[in-house]
Protein backbone atom coordinates (compact mmCIF):
# COMPACT_ATOMS: atom_id res chain seq x y z
CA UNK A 1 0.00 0.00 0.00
CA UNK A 2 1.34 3.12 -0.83
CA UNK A 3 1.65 6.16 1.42
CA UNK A 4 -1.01 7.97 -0.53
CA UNK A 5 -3.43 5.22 0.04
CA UNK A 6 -2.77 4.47 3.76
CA UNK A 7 -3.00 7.78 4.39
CA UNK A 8 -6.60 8.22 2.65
CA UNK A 9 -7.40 4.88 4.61
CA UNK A 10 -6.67 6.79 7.59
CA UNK A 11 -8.37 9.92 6.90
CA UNK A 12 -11.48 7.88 5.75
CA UNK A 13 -11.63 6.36 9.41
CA UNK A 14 -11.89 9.90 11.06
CA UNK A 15 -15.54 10.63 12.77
CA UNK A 16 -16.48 14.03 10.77
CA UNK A 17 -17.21 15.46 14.42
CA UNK A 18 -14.06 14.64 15.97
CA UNK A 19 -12.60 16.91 13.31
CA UNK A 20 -15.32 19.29 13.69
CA UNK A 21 -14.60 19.35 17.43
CA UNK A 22 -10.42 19.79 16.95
CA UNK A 23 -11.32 22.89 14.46
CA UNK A 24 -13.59 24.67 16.31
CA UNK A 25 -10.73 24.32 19.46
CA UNK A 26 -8.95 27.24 17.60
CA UNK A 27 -9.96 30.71 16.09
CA UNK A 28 -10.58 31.82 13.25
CA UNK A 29 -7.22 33.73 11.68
CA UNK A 30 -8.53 37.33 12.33
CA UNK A 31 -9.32 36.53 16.31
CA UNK A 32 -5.91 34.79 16.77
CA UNK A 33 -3.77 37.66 18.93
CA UNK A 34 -0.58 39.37 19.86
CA UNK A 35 1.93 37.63 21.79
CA UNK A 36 1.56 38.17 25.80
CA UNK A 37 5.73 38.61 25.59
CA UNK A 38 5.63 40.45 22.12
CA UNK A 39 7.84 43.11 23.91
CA UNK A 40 10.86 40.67 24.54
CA UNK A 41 10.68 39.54 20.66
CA UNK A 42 13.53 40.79 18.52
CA UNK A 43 12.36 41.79 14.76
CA UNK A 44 16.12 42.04 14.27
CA UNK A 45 17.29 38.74 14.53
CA UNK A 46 20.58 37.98 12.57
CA UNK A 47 20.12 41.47 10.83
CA UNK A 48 22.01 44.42 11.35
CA UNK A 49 19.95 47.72 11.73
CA UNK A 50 20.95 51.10 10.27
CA UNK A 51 22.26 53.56 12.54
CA UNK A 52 21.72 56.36 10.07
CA UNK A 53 17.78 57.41 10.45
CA UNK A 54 16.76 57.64 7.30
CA UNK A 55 18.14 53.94 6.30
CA UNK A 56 16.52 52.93 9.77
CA UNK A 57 13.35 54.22 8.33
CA UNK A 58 13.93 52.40 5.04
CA UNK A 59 14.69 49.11 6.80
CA UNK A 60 11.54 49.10 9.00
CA UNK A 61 9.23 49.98 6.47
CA UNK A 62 10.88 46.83 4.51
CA UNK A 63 10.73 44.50 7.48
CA UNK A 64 7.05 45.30 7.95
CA UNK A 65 6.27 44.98 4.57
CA UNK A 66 7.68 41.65 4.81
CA UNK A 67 6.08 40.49 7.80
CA UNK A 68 2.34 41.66 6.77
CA UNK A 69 3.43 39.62 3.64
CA UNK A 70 4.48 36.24 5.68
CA UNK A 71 1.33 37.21 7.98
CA UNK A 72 -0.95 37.38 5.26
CA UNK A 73 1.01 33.48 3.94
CA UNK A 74 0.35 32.07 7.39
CA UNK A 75 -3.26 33.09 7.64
CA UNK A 76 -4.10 31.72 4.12
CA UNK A 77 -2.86 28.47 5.10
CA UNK A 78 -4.37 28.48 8.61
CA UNK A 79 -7.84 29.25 7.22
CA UNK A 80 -7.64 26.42 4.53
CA UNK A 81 -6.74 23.96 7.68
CA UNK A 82 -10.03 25.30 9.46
CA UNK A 83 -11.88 25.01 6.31
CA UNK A 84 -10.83 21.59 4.84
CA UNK A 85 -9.59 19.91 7.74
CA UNK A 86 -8.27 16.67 7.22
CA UNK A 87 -8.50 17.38 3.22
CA UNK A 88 -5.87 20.12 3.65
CA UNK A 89 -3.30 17.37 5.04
CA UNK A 90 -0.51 15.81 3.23
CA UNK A 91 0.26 12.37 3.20
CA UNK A 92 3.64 13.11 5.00
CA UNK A 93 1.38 14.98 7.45
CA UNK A 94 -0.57 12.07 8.37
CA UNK A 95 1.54 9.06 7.93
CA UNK A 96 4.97 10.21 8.69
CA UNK A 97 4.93 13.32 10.58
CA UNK A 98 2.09 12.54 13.08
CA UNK A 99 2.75 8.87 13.42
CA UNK A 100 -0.39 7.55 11.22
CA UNK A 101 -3.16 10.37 13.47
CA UNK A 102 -5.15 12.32 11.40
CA UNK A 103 -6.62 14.34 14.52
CA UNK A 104 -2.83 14.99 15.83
CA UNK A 105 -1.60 15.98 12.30
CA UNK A 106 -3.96 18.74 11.68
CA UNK A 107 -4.37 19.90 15.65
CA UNK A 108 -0.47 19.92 15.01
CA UNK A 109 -0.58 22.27 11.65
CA UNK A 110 -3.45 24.66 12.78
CA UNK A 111 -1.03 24.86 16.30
CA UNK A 112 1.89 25.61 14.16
CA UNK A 113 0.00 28.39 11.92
CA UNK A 114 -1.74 30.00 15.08
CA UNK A 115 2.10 30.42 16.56
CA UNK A 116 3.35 31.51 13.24
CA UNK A 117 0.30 34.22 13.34
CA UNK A 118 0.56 35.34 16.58
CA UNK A 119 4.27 35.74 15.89
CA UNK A 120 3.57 38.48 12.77
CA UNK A 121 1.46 40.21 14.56
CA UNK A 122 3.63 40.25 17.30
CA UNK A 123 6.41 41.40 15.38
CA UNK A 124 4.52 43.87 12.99
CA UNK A 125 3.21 45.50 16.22
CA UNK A 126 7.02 46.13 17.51
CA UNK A 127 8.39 47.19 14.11
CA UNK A 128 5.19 49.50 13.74
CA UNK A 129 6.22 51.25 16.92
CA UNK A 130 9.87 51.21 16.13
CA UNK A 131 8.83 53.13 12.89
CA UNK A 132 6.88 55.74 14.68
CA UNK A 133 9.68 56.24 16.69
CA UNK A 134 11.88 56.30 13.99
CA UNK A 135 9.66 59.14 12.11
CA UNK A 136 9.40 61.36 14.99
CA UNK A 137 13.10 61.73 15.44
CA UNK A 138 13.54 62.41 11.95
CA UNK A 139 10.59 64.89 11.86
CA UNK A 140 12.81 66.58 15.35
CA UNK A 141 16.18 66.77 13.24
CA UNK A 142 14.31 68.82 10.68
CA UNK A 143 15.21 72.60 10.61
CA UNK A 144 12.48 74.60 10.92
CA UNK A 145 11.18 76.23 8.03
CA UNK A 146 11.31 80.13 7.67
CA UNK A 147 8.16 81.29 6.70
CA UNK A 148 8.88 84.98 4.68
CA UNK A 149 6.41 87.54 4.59
């Protein structure tokens, strides 16, 4: 039997309402939140930030783009879990990775996504701050402007 098959074998033995049950254990993407230690998370991780202002400025604005991108990844996947359930599973998922359980492969994957979420948002909410910070001081260093009459 191949992989592909046991795996469907094992899917088909699932009660519906046992996966019913696991999904409706988590939240849907858009009520999964922040991070209770979000303020001890470092955005920065293996990257060197600019010292200059400006380029500080530049670099945040990157990072968050690139975190509301990743963010927006991880919630697409995490609402396809919720909304196929088993369906949504690989065959690694279910016969390698979980040990041949269905149930523990997707509670496992919609676990892992809700992390990865609340880690974005986490992380967007930091470099978001960072950013305003960033923009004020630059908006101090300004000269002020003459007005002429």
């Amino acid at each position: 039997m191949s992989i592909q098959e046991q795996a469907a074998a094992l899917v088909a033995a699932v009660d519906p309402a046992a996966v019913a049950a696991l999904i409706a254990e988590f939240p849907e993407a858009e009520k999964v939140g922040i991070r209770a230690n979000w303020q001890s998370l470092d955005p920065h991780l293996g990257h060197r930030v600019p010292k200059a202002t400006a380029d500080r400025a530049e670099y945040l604005a990157r990072k968050i783009e690139q975190y509301e991108a990743e963010l927006q990844r991880d919630i697409a996947t995490y609402t396809r879990y919720r909304e196929q359930g088993l369906a949504a599973l690989s065959a690694y998922d279910v016969c390698i990775s979980s040990g041949n359980n269905p149930l523990g492969a997707l509670r496992t994957a919609l676990r892992l996504k809700d992390a990865h979420i609340s880690y974005d948002l986490s992380i967007l909410v930091k470099l978001t701050l960072e950013l305003e910070d960033v923009k004020t001081e630059l908006a101090e260093a300004e000269p002020p402007q003459l007005a002429l009459f």
